[in-house]
PDB file of N, CA and C in Angstrom:
ATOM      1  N   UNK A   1      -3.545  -4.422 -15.392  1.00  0.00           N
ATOM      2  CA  UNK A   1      -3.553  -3.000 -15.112  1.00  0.00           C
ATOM      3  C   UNK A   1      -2.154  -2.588 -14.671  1.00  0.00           C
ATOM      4  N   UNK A   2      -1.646  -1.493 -15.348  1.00  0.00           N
ATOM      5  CA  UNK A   2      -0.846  -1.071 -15.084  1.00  0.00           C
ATOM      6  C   UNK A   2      -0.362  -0.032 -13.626  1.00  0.00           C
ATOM      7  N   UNK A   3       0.403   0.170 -12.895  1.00  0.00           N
ATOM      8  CA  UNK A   3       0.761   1.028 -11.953  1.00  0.00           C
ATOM      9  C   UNK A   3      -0.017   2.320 -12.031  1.00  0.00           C
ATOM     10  N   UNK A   4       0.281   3.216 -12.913  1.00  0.00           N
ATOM     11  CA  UNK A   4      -0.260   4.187 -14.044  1.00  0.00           C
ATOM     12  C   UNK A   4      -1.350   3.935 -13.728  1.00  0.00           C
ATOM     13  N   UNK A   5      -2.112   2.995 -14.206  1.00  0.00           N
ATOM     14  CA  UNK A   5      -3.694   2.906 -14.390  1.00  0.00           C
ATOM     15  C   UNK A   5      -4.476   3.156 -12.999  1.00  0.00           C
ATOM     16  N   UNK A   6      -3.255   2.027 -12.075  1.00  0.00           N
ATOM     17  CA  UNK A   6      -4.190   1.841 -10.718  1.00  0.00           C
ATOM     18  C   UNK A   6      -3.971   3.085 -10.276  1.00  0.00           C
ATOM     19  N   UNK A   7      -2.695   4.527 -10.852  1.00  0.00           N
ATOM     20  CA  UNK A   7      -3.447   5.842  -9.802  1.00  0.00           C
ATOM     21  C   UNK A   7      -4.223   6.414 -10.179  1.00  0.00           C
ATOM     22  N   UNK A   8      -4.825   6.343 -11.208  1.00  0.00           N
ATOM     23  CA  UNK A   8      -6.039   6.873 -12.180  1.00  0.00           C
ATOM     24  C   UNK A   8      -7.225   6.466 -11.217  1.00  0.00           C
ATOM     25  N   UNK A   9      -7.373   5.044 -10.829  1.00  0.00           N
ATOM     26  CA  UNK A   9      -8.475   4.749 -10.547  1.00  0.00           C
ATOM     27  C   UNK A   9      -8.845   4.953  -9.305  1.00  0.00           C
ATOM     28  N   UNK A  10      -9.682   4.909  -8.772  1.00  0.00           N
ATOM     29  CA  UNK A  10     -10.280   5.687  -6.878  1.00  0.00           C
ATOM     30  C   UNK A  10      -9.835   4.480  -6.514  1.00  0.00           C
ATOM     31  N   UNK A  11     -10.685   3.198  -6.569  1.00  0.00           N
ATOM     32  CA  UNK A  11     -10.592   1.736  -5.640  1.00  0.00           C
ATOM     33  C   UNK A  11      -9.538   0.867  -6.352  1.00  0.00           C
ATOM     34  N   UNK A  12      -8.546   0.496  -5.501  1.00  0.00           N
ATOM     35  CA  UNK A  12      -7.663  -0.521  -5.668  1.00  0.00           C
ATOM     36  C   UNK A  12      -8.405  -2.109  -5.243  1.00  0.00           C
ATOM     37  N   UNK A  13      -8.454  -2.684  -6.701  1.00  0.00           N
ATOM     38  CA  UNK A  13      -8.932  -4.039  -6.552  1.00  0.00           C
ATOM     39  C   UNK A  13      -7.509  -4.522  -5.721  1.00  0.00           C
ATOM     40  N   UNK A  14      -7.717  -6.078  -5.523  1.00  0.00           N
ATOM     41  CA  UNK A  14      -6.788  -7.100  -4.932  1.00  0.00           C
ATOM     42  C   UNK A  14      -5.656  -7.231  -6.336  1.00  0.00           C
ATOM     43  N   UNK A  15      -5.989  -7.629  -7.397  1.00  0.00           N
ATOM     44  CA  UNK A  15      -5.264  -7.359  -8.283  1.00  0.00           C
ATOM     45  C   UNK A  15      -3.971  -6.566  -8.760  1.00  0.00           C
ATOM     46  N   UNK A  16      -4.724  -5.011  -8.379  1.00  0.00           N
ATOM     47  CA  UNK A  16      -3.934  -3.910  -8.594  1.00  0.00           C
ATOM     48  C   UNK A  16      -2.826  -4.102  -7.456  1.00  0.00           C
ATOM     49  N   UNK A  17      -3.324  -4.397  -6.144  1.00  0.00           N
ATOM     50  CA  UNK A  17      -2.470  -4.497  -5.067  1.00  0.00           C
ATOM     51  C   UNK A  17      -1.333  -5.140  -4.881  1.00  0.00           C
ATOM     52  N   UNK A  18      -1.770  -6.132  -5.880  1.00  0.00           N
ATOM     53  CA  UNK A  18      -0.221  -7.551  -5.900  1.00  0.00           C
ATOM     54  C   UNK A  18       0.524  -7.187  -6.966  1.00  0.00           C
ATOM     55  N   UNK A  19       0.071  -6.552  -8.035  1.00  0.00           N
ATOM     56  CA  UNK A  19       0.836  -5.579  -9.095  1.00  0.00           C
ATOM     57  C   UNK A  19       1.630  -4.489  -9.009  1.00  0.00           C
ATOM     58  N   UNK A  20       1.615  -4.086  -7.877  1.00  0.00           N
ATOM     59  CA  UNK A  20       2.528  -3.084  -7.253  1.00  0.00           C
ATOM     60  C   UNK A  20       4.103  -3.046  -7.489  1.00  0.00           C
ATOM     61  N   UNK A  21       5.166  -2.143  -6.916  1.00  0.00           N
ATOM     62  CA  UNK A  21       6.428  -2.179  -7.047  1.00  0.00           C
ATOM     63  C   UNK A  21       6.503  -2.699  -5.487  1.00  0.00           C
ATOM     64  N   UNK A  22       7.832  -2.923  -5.004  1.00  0.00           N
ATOM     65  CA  UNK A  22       7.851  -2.604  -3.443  1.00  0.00           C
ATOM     66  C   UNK A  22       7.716  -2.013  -3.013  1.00  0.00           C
ATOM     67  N   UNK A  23       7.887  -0.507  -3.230  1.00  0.00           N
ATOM     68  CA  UNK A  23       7.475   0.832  -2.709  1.00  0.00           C
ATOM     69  C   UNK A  23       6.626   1.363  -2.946  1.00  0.00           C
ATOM     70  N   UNK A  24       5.585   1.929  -2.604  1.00  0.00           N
ATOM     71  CA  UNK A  24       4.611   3.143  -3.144  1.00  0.00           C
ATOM     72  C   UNK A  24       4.801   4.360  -2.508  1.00  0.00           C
ATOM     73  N   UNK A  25       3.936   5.393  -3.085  1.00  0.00           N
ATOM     74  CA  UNK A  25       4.092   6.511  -2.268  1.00  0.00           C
ATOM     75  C   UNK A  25       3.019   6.611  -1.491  1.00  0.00           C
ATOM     76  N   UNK A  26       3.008   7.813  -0.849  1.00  0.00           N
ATOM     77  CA  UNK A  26       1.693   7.525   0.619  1.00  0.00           C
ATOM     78  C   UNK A  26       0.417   7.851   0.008  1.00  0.00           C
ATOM     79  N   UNK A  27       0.222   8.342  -1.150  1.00  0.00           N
ATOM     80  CA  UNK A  27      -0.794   8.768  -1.973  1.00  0.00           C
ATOM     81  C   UNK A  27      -1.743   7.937  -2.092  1.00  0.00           C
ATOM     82  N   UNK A  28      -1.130   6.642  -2.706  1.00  0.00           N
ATOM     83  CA  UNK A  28      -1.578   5.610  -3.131  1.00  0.00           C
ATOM     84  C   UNK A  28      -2.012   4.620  -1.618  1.00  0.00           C
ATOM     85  N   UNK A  29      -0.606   4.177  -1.544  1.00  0.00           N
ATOM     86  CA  UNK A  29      -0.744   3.999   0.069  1.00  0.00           C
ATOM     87  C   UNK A  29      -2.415   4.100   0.931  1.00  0.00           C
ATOM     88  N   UNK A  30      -2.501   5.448   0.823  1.00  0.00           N
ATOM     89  CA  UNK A  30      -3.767   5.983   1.586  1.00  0.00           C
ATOM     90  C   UNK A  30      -4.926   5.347   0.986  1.00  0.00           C
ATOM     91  N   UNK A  31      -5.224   5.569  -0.571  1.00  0.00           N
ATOM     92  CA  UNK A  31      -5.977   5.212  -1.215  1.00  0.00           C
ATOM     93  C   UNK A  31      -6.460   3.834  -0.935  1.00  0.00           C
ATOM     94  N   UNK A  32      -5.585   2.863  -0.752  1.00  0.00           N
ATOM     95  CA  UNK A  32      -5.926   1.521  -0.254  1.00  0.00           C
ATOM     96  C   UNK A  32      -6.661   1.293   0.714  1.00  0.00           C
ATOM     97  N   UNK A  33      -6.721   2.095   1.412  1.00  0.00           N
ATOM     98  CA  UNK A  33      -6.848   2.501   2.807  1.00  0.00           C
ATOM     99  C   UNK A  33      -8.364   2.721   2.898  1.00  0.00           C
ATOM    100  N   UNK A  34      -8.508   3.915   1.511  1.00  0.00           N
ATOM    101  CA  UNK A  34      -9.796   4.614   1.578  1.00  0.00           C
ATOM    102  C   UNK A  34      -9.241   6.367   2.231  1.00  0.00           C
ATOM    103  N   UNK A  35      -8.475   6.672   2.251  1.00  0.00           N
ATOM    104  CA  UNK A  35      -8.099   7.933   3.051  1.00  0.00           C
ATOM    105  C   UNK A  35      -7.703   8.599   1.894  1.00  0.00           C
ATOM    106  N   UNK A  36      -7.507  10.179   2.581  1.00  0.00           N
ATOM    107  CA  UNK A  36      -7.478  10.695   1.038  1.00  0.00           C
ATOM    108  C   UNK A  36      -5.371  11.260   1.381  1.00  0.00           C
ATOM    109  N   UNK A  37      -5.219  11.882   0.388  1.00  0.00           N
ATOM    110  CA  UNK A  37      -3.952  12.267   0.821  1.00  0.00           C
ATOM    111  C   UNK A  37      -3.302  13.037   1.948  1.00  0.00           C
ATOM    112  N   UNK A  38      -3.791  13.875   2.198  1.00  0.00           N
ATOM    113  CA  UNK A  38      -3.716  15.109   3.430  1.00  0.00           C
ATOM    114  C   UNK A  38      -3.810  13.795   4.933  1.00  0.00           C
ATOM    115  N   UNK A  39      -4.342  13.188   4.786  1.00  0.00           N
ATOM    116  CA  UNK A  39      -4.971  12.406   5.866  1.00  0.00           C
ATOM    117  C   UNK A  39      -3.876  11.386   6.070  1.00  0.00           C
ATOM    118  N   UNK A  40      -3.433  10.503   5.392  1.00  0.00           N
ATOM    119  CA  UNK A  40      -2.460   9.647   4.806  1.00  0.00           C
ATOM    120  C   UNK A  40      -0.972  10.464   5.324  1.00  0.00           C
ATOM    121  N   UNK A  41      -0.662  11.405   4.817  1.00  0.00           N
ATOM    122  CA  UNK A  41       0.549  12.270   5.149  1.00  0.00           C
ATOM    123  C   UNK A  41       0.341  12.603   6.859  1.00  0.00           C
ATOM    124  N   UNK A  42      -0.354  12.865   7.440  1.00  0.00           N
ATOM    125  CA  UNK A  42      -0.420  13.424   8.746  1.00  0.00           C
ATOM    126  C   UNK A  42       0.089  11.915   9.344  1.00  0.00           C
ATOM    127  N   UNK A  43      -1.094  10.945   9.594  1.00  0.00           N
ATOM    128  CA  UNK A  43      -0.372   9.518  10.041  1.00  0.00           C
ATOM    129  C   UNK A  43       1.092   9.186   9.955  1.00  0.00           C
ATOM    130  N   UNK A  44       1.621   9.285   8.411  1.00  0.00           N
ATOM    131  CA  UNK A  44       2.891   9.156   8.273  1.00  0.00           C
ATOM    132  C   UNK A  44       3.861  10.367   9.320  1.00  0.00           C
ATOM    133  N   UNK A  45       3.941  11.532   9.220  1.00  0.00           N
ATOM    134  CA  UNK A  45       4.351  11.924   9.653  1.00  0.00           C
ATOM    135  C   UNK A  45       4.041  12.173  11.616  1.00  0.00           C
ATOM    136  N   UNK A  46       2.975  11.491  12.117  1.00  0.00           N
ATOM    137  CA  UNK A  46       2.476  10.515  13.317  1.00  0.00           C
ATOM    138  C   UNK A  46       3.081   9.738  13.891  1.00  0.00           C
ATOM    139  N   UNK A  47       3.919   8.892  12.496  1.00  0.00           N
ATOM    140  CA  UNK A  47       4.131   7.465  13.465  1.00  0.00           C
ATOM    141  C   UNK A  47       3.010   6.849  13.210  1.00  0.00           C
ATOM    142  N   UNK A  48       1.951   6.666  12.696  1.00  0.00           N
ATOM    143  CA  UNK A  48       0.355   6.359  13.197  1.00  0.00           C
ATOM    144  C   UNK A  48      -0.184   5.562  11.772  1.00  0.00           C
ATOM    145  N   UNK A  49       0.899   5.560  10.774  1.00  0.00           N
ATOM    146  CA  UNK A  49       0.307   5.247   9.725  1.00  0.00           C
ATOM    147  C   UNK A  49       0.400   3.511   9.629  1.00  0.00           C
ATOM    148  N   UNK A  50      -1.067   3.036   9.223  1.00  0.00           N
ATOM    149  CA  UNK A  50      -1.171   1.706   9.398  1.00  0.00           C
ATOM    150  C   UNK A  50       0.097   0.408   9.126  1.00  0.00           C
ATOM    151  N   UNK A  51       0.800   0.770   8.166  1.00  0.00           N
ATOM    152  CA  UNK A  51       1.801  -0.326   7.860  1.00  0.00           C
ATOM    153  C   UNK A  51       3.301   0.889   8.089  1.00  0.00           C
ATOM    154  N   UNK A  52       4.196  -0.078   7.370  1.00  0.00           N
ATOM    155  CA  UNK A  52       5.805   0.561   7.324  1.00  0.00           C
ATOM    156  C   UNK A  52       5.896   0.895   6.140  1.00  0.00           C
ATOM    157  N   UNK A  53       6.601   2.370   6.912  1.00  0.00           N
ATOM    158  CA  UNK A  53       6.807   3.261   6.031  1.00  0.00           C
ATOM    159  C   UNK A  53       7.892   3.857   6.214  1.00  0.00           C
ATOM    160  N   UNK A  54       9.247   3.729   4.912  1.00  0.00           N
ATOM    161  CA  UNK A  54      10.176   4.352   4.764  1.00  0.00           C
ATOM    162  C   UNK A  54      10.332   5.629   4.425  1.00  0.00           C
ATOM    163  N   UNK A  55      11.641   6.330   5.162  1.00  0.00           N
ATOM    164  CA  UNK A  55      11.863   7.538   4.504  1.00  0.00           C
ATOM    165  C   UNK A  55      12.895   7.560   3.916  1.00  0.00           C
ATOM    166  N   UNK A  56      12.966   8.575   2.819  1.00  0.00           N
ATOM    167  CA  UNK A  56      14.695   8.863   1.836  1.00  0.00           C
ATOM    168  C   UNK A  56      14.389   9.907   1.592  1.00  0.00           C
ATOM    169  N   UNK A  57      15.466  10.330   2.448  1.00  0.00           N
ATOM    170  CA  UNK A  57      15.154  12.022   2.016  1.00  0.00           C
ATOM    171  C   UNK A  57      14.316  12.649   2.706  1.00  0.00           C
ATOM    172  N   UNK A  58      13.888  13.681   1.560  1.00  0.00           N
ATOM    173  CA  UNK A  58      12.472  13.923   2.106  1.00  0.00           C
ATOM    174  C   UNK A  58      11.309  12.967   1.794  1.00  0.00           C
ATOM    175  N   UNK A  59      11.168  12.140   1.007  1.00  0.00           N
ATOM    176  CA  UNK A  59      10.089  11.382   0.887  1.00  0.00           C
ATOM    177  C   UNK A  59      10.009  10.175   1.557  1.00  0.00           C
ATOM    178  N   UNK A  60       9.021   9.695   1.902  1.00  0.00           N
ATOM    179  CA  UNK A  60       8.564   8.269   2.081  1.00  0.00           C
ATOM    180  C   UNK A  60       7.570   7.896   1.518  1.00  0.00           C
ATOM    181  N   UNK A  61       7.950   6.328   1.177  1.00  0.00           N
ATOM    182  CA  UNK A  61       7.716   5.978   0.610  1.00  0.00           C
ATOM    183  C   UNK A  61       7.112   4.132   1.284  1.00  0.00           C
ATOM    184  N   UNK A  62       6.195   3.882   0.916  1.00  0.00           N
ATOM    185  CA  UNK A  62       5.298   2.737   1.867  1.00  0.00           C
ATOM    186  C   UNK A  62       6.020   1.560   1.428  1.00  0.00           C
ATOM    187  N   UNK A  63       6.084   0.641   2.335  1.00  0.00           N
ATOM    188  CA  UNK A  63       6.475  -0.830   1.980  1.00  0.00           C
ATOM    189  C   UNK A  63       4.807  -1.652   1.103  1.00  0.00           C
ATOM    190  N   UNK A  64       5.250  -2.225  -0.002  1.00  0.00           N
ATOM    191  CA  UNK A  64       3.996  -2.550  -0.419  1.00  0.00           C
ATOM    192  C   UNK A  64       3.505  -3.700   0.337  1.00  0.00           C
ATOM    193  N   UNK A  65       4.502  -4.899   0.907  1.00  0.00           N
ATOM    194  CA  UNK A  65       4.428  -6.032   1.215  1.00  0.00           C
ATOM    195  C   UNK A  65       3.559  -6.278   2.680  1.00  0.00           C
ATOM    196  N   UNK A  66       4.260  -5.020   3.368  1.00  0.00           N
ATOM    197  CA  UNK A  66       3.584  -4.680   4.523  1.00  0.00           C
ATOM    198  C   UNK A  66       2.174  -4.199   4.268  1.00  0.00           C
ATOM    199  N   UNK A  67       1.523  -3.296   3.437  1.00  0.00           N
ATOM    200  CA  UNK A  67       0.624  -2.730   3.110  1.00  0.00           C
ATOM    201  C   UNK A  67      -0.573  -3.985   2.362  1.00  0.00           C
ATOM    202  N   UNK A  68       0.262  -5.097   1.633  1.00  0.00           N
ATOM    203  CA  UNK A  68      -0.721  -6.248   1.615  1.00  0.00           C
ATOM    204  C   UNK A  68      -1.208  -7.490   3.324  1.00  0.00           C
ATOM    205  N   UNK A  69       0.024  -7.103   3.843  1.00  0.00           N
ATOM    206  CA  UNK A  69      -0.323  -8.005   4.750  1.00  0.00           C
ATOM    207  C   UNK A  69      -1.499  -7.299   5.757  1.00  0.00           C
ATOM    208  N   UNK A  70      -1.197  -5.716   5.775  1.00  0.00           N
ATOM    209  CA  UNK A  70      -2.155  -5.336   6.998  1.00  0.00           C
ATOM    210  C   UNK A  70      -3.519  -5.484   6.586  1.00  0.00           C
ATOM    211  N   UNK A  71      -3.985  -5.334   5.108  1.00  0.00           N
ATOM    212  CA  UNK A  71      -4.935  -5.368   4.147  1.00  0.00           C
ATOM    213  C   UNK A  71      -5.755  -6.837   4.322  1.00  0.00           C
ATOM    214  N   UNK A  72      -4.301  -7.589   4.769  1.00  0.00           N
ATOM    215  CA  UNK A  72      -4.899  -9.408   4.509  1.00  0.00           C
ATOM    216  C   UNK A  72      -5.427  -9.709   2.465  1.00  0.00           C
ATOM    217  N   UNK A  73      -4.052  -9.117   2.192  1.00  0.00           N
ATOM    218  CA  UNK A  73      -4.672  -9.702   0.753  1.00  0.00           C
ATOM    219  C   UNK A  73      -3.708 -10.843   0.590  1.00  0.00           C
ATOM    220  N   UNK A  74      -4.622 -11.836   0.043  1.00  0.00           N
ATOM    221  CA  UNK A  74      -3.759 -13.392   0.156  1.00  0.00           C
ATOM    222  C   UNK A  74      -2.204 -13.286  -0.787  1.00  0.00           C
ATOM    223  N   UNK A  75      -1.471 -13.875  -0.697  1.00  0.00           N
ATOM    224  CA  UNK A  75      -0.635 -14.159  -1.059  1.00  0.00           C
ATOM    225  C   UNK A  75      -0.450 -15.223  -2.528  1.00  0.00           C
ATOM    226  N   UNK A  76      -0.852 -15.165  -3.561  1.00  0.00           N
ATOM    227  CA  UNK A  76      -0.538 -16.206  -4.724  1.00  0.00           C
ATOM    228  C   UNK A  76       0.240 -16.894  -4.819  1.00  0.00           C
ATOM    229  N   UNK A  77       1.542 -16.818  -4.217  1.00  0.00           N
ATOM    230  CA  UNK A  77       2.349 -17.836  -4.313  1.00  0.00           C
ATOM    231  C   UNK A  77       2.457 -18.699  -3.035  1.00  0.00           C
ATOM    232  N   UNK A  78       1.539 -18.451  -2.110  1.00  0.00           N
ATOM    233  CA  UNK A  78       1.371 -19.105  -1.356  1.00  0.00           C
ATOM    234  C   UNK A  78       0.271 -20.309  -0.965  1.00  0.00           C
ATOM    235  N   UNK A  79       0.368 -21.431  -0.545  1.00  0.00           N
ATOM    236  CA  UNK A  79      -0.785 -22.318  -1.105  1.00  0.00           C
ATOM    237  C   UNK A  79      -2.306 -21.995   0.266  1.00  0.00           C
ATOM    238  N   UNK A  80      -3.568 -21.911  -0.078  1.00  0.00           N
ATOM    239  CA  UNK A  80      -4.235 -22.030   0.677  1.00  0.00           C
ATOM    240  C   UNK A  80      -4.304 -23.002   1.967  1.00  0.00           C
ATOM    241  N   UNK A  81      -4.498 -22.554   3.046  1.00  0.00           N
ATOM    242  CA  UNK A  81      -4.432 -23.794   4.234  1.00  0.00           C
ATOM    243  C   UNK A  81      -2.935 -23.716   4.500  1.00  0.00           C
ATOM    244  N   UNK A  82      -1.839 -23.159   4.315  1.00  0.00           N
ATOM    245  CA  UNK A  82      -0.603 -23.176   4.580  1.00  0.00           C
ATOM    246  C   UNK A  82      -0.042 -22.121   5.350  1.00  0.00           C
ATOM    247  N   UNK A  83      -0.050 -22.453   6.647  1.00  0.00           N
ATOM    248  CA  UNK A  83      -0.052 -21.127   7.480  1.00  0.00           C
ATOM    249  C   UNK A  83       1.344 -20.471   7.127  1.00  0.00           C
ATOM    250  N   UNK A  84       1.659 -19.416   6.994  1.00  0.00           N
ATOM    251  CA  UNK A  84       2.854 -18.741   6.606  1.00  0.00           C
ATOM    252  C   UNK A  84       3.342 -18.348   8.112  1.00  0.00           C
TER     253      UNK A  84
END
């Protein structure tokens, strides 16, 4: 699945999640989450939003890496039983 695809779709499998860029936007971001956008943007602009989140500019834009770890989605290149 493509980037594209996963904003089409409501639920982000584990899949879609490790397929990511490094950045997302908070849109998506939220979606992971289960939150909708409006909701997602307030946090960010809070301080309050679950992982790290960069700004440029006017936008920010979510760390994806952070956004898997708060999630706890495993790591593939990492071996099971191998504490990181």
């Amino acid at each position: 699945m493509t980037t594209h695809e996963a904003l089409d779709e409501k639920t982000l499998r584990t899949a879609d999640l490790l397929s990511l860029p490094p950045t997302i936007d908070v849109e998506l971001a939220g979606r992971a989450f289960g939150i909708g956008r409006d909701s997602a943007y307030k946090l960010v602009r809070a301080g309050e939003f679950p992982c790290k989140v960069i700004r440029a500019g006017r936008k920010y834009r979510v760390v994806t890496a952070d956004l898997r770890r708060v999630l706890t989605v495993p790591d593939p290149t990492t071996p099971q039983g191998n504490a990181a």
